[in-house]
N, C-alpha and C. Protein backbone atom coordinates (compact mmCIF):
# COMPACT_ATOMS: atom_id res chain seq x y z
N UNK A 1 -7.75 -7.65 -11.47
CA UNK A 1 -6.48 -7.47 -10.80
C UNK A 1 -6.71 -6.83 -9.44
N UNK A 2 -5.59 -6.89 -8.71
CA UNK A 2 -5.75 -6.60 -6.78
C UNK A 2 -4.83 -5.51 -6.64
N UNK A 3 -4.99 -4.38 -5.85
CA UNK A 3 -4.35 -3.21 -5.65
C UNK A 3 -4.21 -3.47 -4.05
N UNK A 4 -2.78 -3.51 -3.43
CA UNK A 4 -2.70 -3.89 -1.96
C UNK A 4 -2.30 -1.80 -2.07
N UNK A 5 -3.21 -1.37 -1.02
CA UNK A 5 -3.00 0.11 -0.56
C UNK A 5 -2.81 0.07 0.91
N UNK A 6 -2.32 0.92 1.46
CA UNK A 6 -1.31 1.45 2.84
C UNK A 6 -1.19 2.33 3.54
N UNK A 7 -2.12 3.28 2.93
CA UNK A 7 -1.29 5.01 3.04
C UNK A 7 -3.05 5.75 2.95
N UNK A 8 -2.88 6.87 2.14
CA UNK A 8 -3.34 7.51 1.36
C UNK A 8 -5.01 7.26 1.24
N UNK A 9 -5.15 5.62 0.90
CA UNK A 9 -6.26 4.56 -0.25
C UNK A 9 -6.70 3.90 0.88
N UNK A 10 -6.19 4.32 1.77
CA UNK A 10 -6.94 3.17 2.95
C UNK A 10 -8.40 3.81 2.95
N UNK A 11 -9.50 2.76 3.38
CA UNK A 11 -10.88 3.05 3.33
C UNK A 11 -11.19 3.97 4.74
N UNK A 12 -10.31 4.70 5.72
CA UNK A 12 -10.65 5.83 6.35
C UNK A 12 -9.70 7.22 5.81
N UNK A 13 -9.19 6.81 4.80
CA UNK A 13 -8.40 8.16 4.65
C UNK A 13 -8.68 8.94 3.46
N UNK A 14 -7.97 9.95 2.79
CA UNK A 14 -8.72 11.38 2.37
C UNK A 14 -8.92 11.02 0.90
N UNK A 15 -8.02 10.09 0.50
CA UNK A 15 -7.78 9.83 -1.21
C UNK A 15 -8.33 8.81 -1.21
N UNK A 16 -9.37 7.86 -0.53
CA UNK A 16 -10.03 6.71 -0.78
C UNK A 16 -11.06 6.78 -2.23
N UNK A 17 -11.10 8.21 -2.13
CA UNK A 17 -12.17 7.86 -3.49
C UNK A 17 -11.72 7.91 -4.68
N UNK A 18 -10.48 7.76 -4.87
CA UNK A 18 -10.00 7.12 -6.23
C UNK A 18 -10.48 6.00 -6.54
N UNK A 19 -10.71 4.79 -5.59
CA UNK A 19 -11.10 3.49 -5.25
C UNK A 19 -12.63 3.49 -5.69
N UNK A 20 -13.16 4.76 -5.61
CA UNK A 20 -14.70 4.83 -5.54
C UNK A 20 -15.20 3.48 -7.32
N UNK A 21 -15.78 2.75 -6.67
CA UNK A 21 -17.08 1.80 -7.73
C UNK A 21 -15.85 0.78 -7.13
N UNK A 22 -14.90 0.56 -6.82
CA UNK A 22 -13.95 -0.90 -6.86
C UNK A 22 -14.27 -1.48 -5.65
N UNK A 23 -14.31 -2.62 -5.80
CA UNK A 23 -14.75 -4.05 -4.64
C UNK A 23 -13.75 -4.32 -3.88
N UNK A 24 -13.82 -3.61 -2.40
CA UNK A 24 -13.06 -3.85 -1.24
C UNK A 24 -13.03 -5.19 -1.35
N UNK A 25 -12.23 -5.98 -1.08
CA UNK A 25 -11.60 -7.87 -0.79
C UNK A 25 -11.36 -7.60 0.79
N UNK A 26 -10.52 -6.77 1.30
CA UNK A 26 -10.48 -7.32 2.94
C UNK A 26 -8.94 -6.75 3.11
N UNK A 27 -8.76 -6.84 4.53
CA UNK A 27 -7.32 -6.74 4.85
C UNK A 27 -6.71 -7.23 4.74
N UNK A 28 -5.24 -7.02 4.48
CA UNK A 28 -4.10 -7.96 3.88
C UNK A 28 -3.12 -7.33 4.81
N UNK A 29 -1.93 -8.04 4.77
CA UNK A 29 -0.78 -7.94 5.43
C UNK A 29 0.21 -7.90 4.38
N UNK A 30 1.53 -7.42 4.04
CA UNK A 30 2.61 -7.69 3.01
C UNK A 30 3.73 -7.98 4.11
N UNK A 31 4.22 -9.06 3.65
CA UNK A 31 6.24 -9.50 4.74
C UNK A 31 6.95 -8.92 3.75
N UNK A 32 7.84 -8.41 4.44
CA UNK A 32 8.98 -8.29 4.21
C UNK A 32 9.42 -6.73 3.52
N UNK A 33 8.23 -5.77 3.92
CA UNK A 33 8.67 -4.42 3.65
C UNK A 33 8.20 -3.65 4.81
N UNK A 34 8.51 -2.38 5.33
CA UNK A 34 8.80 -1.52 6.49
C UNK A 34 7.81 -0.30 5.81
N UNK A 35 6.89 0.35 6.87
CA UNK A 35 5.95 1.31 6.64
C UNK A 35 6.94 2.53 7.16
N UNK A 36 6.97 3.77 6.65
CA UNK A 36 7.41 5.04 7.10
C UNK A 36 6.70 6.21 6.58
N UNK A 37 7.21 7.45 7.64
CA UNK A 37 6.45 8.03 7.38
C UNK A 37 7.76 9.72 6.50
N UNK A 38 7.58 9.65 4.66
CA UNK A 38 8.44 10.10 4.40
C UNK A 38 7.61 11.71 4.24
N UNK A 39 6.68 12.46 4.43
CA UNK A 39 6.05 13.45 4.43
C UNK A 39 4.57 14.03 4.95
N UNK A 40 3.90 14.02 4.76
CA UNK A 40 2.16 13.94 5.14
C UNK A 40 1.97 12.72 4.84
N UNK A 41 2.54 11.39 3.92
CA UNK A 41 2.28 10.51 3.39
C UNK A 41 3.47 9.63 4.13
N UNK A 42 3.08 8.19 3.84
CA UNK A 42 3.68 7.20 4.02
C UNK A 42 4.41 6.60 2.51
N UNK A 43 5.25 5.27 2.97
CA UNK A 43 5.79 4.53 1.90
C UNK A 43 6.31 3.56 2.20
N UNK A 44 6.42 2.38 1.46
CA UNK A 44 6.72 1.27 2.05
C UNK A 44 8.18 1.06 1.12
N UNK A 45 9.19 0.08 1.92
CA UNK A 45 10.28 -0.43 1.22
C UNK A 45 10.81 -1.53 1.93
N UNK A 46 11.17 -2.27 0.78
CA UNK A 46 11.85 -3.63 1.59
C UNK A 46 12.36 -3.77 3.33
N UNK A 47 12.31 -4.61 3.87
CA UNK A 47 12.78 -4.51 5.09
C UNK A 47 12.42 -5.70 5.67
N UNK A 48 13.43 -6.27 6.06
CA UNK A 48 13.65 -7.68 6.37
C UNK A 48 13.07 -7.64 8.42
N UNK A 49 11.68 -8.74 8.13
CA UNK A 49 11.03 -8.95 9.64
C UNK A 49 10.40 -7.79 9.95
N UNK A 50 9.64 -7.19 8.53
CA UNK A 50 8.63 -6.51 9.28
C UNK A 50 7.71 -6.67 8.23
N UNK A 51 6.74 -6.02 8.61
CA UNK A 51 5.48 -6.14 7.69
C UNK A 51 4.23 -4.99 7.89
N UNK A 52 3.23 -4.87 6.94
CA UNK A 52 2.60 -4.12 6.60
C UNK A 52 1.40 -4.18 6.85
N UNK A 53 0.27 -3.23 7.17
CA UNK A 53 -0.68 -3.64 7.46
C UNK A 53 -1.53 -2.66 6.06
N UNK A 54 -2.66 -3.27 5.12
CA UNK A 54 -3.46 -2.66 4.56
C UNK A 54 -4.54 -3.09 3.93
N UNK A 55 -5.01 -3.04 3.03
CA UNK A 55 -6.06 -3.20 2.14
C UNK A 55 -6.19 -3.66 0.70
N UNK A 56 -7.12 -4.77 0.79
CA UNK A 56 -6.90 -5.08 -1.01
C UNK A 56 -8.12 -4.98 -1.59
N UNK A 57 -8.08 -4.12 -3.04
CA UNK A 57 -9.14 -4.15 -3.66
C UNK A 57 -9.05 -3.93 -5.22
N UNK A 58 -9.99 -4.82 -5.96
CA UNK A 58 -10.12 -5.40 -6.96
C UNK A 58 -10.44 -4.34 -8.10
N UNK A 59 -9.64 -3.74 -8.61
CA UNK A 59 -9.20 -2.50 -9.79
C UNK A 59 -9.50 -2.98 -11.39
N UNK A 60 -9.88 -2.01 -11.81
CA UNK A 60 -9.73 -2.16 -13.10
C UNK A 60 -8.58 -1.63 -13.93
N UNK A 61 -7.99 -1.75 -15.58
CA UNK A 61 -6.94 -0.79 -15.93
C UNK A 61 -6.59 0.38 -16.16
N UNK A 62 -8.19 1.15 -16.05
CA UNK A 62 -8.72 2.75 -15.83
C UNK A 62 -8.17 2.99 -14.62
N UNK A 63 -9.03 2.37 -13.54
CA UNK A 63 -8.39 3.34 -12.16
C UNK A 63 -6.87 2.63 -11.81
N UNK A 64 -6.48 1.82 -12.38
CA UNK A 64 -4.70 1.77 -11.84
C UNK A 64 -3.99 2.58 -12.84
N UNK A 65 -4.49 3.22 -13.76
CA UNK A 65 -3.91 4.30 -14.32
C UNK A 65 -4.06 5.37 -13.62
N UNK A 66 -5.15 5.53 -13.01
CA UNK A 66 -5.44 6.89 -12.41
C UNK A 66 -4.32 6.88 -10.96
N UNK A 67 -4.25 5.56 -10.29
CA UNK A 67 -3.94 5.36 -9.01
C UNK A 67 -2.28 5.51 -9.61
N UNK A 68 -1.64 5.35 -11.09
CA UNK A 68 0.01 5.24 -11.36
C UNK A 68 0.37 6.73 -11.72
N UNK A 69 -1.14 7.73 -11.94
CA UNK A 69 -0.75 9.24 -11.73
C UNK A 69 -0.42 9.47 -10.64
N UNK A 70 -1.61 9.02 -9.77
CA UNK A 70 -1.90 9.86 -8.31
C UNK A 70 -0.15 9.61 -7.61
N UNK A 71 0.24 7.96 -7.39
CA UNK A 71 1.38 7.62 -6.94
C UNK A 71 2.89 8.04 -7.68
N UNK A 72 2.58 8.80 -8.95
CA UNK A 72 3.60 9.56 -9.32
C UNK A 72 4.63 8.26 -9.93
N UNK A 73 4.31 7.35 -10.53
CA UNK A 73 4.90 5.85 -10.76
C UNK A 73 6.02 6.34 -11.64
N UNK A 74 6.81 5.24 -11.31
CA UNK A 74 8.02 5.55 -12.19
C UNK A 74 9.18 6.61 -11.43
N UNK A 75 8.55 7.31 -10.48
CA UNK A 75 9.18 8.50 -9.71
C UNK A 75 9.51 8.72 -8.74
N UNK A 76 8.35 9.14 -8.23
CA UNK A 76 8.26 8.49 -6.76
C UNK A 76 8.21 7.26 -6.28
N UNK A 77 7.32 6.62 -6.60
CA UNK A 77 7.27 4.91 -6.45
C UNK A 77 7.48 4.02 -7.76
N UNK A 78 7.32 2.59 -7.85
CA UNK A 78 7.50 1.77 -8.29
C UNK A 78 6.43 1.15 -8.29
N UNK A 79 5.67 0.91 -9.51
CA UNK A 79 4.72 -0.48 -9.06
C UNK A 79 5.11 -1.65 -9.26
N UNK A 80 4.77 -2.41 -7.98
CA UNK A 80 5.03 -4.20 -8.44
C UNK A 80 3.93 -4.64 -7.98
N UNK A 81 4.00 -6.16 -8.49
CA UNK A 81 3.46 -6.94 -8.31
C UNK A 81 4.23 -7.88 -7.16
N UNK A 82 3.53 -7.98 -5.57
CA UNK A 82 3.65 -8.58 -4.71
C UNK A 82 2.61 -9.34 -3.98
N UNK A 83 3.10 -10.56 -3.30
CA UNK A 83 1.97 -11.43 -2.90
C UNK A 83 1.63 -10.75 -1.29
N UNK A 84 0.66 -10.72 -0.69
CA UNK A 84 -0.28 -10.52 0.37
C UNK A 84 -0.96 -11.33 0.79
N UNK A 85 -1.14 -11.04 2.10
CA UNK A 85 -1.86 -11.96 3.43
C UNK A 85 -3.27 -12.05 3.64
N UNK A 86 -4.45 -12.14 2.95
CA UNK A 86 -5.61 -11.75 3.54
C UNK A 86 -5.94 -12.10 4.78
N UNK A 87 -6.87 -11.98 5.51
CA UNK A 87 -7.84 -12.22 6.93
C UNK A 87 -7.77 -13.36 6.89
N UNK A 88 -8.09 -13.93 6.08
CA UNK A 88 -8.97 -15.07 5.75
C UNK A 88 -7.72 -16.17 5.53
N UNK A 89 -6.26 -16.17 5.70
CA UNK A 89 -5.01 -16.74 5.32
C UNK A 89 -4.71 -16.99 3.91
N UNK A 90 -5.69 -16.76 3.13
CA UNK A 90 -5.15 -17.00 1.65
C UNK A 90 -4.35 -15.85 1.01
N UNK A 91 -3.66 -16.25 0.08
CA UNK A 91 -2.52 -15.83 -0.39
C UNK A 91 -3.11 -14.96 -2.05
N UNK A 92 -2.56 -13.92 -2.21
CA UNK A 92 -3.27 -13.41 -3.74
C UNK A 92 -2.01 -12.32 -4.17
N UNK A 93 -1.76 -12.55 -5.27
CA UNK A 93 -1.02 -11.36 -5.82
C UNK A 93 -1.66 -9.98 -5.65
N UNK A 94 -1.05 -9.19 -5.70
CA UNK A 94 -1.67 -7.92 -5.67
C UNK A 94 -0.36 -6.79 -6.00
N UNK A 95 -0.84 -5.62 -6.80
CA UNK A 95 -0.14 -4.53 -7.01
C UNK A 95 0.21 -3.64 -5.98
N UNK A 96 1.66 -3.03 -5.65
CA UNK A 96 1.57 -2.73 -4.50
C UNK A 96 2.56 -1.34 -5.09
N UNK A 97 2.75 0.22 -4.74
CA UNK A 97 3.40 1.06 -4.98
C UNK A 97 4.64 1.05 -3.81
N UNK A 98 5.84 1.05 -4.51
CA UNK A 98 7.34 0.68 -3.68
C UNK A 98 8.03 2.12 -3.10
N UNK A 99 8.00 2.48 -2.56
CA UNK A 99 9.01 3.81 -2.72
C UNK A 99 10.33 3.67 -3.42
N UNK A 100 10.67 4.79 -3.89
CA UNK A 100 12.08 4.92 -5.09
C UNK A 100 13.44 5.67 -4.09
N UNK A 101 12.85 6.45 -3.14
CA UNK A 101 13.58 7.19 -2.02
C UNK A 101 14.24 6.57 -1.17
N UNK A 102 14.99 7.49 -0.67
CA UNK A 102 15.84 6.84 0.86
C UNK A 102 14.77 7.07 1.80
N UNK A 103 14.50 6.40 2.96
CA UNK A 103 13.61 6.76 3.92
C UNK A 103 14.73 6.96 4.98
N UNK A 104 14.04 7.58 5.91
CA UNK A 104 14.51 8.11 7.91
C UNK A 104 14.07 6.89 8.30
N UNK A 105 15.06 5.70 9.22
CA UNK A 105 14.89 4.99 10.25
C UNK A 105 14.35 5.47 11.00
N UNK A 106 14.54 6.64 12.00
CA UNK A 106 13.83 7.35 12.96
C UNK A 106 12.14 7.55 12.65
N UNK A 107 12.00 7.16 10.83
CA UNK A 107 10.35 7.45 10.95
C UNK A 107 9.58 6.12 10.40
N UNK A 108 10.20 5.32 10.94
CA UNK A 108 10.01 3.62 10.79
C UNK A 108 8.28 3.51 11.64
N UNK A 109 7.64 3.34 11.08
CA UNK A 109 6.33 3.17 11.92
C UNK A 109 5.85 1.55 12.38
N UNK A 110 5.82 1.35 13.04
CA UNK A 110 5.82 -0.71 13.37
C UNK A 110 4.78 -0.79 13.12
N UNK A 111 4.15 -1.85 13.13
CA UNK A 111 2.76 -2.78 12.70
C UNK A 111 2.20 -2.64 13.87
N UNK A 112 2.32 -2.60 14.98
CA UNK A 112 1.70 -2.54 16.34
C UNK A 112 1.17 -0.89 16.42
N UNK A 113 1.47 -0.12 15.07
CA UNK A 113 0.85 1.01 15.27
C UNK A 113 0.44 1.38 13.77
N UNK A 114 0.10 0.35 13.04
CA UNK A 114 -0.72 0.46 12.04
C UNK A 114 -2.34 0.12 11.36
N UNK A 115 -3.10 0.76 10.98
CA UNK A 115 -2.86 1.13 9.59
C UNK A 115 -2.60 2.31 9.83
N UNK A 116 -1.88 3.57 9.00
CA UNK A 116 -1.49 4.46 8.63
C UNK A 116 -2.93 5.32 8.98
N UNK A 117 -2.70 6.41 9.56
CA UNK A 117 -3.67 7.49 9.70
C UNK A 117 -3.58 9.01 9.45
N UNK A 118 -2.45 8.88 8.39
CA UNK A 118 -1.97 10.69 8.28
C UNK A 118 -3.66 11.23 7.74
């Protein structure tokens, strides 16, 4: 299974080694949800004409348990299952954590200034 990450899991940021032994796949893109920035952390939620910039990599059901603690699932976020963009134009499902919150428009971050670097 494919874990699309954004935030947090990206391969320059502080919580990447949850990911540690799992097989980076490449960059992906997600349409049709909006990056913000709701604390030290980011979150993504629906949002029509924008899109996402992040990372997909190939999980087992151990560490997406570990990754449905870390993301506080059920609570804070939502996991789904959404399709993604790789580099490469092919298309792959992948698990993606939703935010459950209201977000700030004012902390709308665009794609022209992503990936996420808190």
């Amino acid at each position: 299974m494919y874990l699309f990450v954004y935030g947090s899991l990206l391969s320059h940021n502080s919580h990447n080694y949850l990911l540690k032994g799992c097989k980076f796949i490449g960059k992906a893109i997600l349409e049709g949800f909006g990056l913000y920035k709701v604390s030290w952390y980011p979150a993504i939620v629906p949002k029509e004409n924008s899109k996402v910039l992040g990372e997909v990599y190939q999980i087992d059901p151990s560490t997406l348990n570990k990754i449905d603690e870390f993301e506080d699932e059920g609570k804070l976020y939502k996991r789904k299952e959404i399709e993604v963009i790789l580099d490469d134009s092919r298309k792959i499902k992948a698990w993606a954590y939703i935010y459950l919150c209201d977000v700030d428009e004012n902390n709308y971050i665009s794609f022209e200034s992503q990936p996420w670097k808190g």
